[in-house]
C-alpha atoms as a PDB file:
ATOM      1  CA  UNK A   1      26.826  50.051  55.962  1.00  0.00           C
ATOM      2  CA  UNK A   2      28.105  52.989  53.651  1.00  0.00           C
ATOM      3  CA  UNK A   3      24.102  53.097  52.734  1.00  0.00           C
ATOM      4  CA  UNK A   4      22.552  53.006  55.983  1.00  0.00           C
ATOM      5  CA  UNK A   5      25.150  55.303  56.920  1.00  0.00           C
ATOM      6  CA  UNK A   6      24.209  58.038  54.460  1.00  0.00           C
ATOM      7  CA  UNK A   7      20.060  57.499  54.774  1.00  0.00           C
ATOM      8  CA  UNK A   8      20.875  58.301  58.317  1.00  0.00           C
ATOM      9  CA  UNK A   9      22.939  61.706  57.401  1.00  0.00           C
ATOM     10  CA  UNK A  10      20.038  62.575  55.609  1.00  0.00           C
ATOM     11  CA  UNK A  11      18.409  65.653  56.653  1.00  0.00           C
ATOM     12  CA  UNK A  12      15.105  64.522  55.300  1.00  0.00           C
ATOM     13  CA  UNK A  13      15.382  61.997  57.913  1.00  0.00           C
ATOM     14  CA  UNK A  14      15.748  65.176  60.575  1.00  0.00           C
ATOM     15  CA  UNK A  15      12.499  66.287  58.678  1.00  0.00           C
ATOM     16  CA  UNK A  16      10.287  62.642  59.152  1.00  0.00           C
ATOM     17  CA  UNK A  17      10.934  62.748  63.088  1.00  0.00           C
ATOM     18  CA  UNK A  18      10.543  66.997  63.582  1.00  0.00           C
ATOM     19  CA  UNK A  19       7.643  67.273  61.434  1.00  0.00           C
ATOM     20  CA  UNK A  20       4.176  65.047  61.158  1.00  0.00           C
ATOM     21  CA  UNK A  21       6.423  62.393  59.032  1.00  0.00           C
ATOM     22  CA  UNK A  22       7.626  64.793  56.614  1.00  0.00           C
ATOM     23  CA  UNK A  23       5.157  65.570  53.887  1.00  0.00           C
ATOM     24  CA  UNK A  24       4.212  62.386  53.349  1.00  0.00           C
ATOM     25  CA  UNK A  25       2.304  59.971  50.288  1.00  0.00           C
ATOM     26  CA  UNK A  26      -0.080  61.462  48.321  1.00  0.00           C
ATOM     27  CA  UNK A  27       1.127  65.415  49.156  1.00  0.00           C
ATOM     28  CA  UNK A  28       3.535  68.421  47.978  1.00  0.00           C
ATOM     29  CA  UNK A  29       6.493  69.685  49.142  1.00  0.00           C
ATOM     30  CA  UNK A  30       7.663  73.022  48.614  1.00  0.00           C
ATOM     31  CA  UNK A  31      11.452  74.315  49.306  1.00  0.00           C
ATOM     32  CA  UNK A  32      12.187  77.505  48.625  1.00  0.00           C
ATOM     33  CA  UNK A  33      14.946  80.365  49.049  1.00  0.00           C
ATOM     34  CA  UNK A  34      16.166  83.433  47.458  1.00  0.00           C
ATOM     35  CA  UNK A  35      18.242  82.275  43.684  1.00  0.00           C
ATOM     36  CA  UNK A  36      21.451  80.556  43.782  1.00  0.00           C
ATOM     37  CA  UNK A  37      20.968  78.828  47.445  1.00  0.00           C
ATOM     38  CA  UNK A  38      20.803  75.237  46.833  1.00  0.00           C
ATOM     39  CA  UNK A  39      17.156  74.739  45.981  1.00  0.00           C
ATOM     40  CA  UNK A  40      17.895  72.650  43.325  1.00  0.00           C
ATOM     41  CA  UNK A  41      20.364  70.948  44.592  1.00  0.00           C
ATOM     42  CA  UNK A  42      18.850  70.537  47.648  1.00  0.00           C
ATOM     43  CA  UNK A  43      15.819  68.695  45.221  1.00  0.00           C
ATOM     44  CA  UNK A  44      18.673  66.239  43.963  1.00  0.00           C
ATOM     45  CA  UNK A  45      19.958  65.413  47.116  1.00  0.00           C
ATOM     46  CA  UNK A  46      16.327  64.485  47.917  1.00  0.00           C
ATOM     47  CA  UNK A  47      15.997  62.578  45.085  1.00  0.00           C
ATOM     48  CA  UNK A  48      19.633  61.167  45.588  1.00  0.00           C
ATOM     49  CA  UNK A  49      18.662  60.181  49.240  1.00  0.00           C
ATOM     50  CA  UNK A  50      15.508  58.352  47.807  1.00  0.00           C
ATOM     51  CA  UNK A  51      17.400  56.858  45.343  1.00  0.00           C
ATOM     52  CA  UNK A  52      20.112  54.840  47.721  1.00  0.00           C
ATOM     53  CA  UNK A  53      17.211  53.432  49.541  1.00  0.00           C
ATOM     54  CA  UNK A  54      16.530  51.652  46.126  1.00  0.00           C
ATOM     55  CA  UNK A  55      13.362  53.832  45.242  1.00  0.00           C
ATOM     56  CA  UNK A  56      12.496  55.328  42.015  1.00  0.00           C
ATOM     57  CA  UNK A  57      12.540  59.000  41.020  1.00  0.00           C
ATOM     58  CA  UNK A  58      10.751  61.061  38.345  1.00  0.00           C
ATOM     59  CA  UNK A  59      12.839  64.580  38.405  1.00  0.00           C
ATOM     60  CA  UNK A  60      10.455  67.131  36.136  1.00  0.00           C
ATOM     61  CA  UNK A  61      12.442  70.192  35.187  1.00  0.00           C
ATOM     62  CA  UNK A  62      11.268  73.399  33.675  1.00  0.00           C
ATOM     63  CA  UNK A  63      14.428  74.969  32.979  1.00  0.00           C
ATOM     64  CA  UNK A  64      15.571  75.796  29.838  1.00  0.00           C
ATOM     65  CA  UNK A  65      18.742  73.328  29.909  1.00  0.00           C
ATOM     66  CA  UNK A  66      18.527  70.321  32.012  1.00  0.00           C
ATOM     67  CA  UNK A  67      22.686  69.570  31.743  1.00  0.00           C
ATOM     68  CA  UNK A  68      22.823  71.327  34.936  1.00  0.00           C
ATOM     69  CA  UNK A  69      20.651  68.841  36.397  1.00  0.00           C
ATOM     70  CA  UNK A  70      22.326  66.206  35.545  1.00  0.00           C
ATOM     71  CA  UNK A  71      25.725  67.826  36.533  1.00  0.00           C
ATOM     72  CA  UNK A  72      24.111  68.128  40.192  1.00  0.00           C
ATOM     73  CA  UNK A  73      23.164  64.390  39.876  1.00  0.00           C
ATOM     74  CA  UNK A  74      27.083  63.305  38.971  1.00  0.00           C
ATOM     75  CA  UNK A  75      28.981  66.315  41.324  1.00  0.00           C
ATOM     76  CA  UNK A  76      26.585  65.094  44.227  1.00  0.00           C
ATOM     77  CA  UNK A  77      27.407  61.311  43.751  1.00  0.00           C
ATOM     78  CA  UNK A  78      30.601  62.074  42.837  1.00  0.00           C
ATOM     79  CA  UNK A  79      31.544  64.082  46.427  1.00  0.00           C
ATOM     80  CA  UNK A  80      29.613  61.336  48.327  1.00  0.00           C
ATOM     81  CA  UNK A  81      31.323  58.632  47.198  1.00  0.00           C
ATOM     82  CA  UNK A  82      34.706  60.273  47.174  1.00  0.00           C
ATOM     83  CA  UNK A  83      34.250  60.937  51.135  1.00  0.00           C
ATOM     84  CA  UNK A  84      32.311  57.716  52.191  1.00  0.00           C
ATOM     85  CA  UNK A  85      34.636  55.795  49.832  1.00  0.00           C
ATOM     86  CA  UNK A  86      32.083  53.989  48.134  1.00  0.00           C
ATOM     87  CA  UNK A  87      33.018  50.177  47.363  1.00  0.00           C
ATOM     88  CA  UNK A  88      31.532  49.392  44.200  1.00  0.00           C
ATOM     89  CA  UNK A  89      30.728  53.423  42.739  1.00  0.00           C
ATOM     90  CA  UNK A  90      30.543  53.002  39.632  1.00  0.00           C
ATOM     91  CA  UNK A  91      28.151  49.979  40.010  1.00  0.00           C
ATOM     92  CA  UNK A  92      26.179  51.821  42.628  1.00  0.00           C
ATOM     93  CA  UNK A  93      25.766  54.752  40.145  1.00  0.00           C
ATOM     94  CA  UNK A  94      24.797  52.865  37.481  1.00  0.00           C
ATOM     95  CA  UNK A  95      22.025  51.579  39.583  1.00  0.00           C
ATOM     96  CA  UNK A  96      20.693  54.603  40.759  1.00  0.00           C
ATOM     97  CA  UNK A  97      20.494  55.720  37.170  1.00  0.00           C
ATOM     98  CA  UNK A  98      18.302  52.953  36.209  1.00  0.00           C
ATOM     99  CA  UNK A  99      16.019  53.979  38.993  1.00  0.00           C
ATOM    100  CA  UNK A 100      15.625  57.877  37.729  1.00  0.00           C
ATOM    101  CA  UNK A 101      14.010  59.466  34.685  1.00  0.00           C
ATOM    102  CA  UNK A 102      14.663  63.193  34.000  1.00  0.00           C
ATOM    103  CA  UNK A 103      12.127  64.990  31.974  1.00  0.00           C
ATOM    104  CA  UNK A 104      12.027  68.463  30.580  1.00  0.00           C
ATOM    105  CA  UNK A 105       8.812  71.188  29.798  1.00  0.00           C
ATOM    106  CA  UNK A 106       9.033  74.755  28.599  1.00  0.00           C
ATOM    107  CA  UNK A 107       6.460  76.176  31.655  1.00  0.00           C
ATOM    108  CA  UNK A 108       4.759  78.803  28.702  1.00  0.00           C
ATOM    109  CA  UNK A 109       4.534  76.308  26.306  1.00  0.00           C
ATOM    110  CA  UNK A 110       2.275  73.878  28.669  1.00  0.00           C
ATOM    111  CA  UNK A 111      -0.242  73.688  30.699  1.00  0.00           C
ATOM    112  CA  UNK A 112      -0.532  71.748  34.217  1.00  0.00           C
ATOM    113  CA  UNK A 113      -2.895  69.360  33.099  1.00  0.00           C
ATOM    114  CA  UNK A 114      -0.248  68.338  29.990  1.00  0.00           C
ATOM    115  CA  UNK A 115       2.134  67.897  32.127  1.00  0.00           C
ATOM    116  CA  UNK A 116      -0.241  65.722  34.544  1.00  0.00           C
ATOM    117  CA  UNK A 117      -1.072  63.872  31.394  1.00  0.00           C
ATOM    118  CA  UNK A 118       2.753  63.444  30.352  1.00  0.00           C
ATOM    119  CA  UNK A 119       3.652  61.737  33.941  1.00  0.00           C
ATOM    120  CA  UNK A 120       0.532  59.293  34.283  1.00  0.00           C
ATOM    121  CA  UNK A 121       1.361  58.286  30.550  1.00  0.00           C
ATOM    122  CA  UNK A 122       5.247  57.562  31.917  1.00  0.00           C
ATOM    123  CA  UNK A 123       3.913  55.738  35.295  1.00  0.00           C
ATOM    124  CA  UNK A 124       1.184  53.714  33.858  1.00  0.00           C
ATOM    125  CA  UNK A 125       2.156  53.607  29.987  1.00  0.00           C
ATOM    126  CA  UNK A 126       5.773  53.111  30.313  1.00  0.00           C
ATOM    127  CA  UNK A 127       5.360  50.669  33.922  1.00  0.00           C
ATOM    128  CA  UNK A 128       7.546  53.132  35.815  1.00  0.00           C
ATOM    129  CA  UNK A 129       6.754  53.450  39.671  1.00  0.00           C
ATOM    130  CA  UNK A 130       7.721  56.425  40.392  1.00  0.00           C
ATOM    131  CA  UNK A 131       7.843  56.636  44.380  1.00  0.00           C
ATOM    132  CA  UNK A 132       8.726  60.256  44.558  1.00  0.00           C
ATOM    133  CA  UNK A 133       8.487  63.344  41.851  1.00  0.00           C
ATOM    134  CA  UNK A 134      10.811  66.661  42.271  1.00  0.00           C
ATOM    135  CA  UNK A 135      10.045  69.413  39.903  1.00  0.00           C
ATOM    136  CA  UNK A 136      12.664  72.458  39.651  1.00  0.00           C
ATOM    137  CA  UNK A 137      12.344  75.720  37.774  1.00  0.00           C
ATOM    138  CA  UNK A 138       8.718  76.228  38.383  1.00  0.00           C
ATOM    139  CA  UNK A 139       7.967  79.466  38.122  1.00  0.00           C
ATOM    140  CA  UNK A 140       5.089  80.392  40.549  1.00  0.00           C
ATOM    141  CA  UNK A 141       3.888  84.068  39.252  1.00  0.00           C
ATOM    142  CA  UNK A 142       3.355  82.010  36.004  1.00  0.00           C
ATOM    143  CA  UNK A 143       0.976  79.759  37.474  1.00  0.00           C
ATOM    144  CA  UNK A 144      -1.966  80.179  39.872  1.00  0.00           C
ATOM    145  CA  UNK A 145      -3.944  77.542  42.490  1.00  0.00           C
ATOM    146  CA  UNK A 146      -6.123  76.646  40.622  1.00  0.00           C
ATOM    147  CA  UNK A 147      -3.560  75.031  37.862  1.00  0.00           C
ATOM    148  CA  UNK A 148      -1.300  73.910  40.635  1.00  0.00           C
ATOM    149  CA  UNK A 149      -3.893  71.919  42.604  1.00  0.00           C
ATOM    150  CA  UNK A 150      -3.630  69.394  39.478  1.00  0.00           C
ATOM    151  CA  UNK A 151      -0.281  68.093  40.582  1.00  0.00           C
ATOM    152  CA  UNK A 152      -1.525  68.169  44.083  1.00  0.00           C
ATOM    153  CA  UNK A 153      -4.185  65.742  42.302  1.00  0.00           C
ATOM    154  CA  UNK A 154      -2.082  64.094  40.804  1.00  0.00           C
ATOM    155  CA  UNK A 155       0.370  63.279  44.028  1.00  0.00           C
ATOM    156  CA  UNK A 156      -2.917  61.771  45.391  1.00  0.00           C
ATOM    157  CA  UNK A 157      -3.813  59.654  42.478  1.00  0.00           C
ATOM    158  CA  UNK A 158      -0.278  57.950  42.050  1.00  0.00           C
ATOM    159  CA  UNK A 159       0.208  58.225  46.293  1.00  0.00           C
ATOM    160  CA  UNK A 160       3.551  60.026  46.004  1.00  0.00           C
ATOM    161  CA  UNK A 161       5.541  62.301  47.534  1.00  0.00           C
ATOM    162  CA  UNK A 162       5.705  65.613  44.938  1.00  0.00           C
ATOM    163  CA  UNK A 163       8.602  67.833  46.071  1.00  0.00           C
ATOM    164  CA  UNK A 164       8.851  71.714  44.202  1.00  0.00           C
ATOM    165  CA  UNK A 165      11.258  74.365  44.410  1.00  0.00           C
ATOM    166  CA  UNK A 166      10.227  78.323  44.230  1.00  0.00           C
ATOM    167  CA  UNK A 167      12.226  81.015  44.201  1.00  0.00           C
ATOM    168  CA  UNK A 168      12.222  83.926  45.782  1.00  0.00           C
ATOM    169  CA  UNK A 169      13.246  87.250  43.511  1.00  0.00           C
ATOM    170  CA  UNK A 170      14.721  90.598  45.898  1.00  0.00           C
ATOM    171  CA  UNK A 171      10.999  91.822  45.346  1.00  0.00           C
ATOM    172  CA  UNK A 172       9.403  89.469  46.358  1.00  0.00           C
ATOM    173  CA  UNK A 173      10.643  88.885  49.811  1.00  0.00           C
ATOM    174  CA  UNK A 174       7.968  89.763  52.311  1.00  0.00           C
ATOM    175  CA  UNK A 175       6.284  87.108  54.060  1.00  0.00           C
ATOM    176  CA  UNK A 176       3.050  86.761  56.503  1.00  0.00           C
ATOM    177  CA  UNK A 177       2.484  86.252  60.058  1.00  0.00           C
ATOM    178  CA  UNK A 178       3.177  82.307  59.637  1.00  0.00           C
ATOM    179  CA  UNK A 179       6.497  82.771  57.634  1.00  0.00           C
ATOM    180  CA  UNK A 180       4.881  82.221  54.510  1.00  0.00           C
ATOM    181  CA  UNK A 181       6.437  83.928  51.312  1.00  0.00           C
ATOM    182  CA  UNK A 182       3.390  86.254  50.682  1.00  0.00           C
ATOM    183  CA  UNK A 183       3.774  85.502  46.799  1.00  0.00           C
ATOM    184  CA  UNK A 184       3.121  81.981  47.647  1.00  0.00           C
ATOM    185  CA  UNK A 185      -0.236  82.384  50.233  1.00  0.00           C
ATOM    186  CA  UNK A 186      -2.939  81.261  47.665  1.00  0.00           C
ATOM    187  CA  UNK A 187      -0.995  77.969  46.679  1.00  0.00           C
ATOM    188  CA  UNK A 188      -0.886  76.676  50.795  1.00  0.00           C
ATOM    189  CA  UNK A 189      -3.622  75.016  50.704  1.00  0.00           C
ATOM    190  CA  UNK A 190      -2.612  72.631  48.276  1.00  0.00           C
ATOM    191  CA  UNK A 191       1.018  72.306  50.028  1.00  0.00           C
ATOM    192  CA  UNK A 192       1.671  70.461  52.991  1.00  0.00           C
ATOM    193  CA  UNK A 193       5.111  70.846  54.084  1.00  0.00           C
ATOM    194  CA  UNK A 194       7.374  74.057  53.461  1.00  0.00           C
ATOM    195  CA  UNK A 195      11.207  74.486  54.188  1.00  0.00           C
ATOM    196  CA  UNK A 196      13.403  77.396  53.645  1.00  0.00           C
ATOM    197  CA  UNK A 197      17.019  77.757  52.689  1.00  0.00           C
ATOM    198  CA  UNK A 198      19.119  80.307  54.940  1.00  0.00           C
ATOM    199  CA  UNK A 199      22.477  80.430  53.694  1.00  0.00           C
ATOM    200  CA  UNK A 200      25.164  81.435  56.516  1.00  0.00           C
ATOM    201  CA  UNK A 201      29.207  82.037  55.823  1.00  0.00           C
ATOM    202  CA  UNK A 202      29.233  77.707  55.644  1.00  0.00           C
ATOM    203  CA  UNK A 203      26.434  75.700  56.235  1.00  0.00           C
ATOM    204  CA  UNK A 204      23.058  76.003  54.997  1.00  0.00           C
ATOM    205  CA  UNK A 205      20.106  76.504  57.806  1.00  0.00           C
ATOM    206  CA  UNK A 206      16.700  74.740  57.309  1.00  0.00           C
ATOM    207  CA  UNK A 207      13.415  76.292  58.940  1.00  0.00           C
ATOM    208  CA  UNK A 208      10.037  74.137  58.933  1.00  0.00           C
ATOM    209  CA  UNK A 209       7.669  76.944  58.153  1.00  0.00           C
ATOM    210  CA  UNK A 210       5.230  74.574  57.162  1.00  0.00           C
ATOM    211  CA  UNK A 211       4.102  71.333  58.666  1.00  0.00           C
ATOM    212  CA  UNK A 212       0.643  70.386  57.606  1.00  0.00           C
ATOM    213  CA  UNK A 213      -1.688  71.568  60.276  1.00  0.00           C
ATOM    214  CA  UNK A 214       0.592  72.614  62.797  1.00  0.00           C
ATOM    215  CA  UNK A 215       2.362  75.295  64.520  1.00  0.00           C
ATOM    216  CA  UNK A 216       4.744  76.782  61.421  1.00  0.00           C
ATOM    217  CA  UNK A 217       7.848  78.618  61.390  1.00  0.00           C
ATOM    218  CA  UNK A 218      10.090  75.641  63.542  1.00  0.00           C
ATOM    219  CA  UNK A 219      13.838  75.714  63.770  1.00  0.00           C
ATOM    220  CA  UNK A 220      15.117  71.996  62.615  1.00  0.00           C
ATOM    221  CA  UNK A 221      18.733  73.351  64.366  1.00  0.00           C
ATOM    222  CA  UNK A 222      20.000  71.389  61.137  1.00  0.00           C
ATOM    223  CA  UNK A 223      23.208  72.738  59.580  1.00  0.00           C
ATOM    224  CA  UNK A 224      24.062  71.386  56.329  1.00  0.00           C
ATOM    225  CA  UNK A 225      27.287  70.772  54.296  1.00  0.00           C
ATOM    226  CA  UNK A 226      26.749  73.379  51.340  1.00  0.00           C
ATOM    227  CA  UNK A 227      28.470  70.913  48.658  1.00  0.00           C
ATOM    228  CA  UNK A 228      26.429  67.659  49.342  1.00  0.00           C
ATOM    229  CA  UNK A 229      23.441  69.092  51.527  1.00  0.00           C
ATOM    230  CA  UNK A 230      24.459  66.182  54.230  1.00  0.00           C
ATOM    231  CA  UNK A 231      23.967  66.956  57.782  1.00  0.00           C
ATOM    232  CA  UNK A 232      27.425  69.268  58.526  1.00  0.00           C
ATOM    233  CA  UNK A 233      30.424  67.729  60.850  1.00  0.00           C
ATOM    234  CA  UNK A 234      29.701  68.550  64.304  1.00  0.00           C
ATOM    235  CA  UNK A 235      25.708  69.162  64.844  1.00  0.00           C
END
């Protein structure tokens, strides 16, 4: 019951019934905010939440130290199972470990197509079913469409959902007509789903700016709990 009980909490769920069933096989994902929001965690709890329903994560970081990932992994568990008082934790944890693979590329050092390479070699090589890839510390204004559109490619060849983070630096904060970060325009067409982080004094505030082919910039009126990015007491 714990489970069900904390799939349900999820507000990815929120996302598959407000949006055109959330982003969906065989797409990208793209959450962004302004640095030190939650994007990353907010990519773990994703990966967390697929994770409990017994599915198997690749997370693909291009940070320089990956311990920080992990710590998100463990504090996130850790807080969940501590408040749901999870029969069984350490079992449970174990599990979801055994279901997750954590891999780490220097974004100047290699190119999209490497890293394309690197993750069909995993999936197919290593018999690893990845049902869902996150990829944090991707830095956009390194990268352009065309180079991007591989891992779009490459969410369609493996049929997965492929979730990114991008963050938003003080100067680069000024958006189009549609809500769209404008140093992020020439990558939408390879995205189909876009949510942004709006921290307020304690909750975190999700907008749906975009949702495949339809009408951006939606409120999801979801407030979540800032330590582990469940829907908040009370909404």
């Amino acid at each position: 019951m714990i489970r069900e009980e904390l799939i349900s909490r999820s507000p990815f769920r929120i996302l598959e019934r407000s949006s055109h069933g959330g982003v969906g096989k065989g797409n990208v994902g793209l959450i962004t905010a302004r640095k030190g929001v939650g994007k990353t965690a907010c990519l773990v709890h994703l990966a967390t939440d697929q994770l409990f329903q017994g599915k198997h994560v690749i997370h693909v970081s291009f940070s320089p130290d990956t311990s920080h990932i992990i710590s998100w992994y463990e504090d996130i568990f850790e807080e969940i199972a501590m408040r749901y008082k999870l029969e069984n934790a350490m079992t449970i944890h174990d599990d979801l470990v055994r279901h997750r693979i954590i891999l780490n590329f220097k974004q100047d050092g290699i190119s999209a197509s490497q890293v394309k390479k690197s993750l069909l070699s995993i999936i197919n090589g290593a018999q690893f079913h990845a049902d869902i890839i996150v990829v944090d510390g991707y830095d956009f204004t390194k990268s352009n469409p065309g180079e991007f559109s591989l891992f779009k490619q490459l969410a369609e060849e493996l049929q997965v959902e492929l979730w990114f983070s991008a963050t938003l630096r003080r100067e680069e904060r000024s958006f189009n007509d549609a809500g769209i970060p404008t140093v992020l325009e020439t990558f939408m067409p390879h995205v189909a789903t876009m949510i942004m982080l709006d921290p307020q004094d304690d909750y975190i505030h999700l907008t749906l700016v975009k949702d495949h082919d339809a009408a951006p910039n939606r409120d999801l009126h979801l407030k979540l709990d800032p330590q582990i990015l469940l829907i908040a007491d009370g909404v």
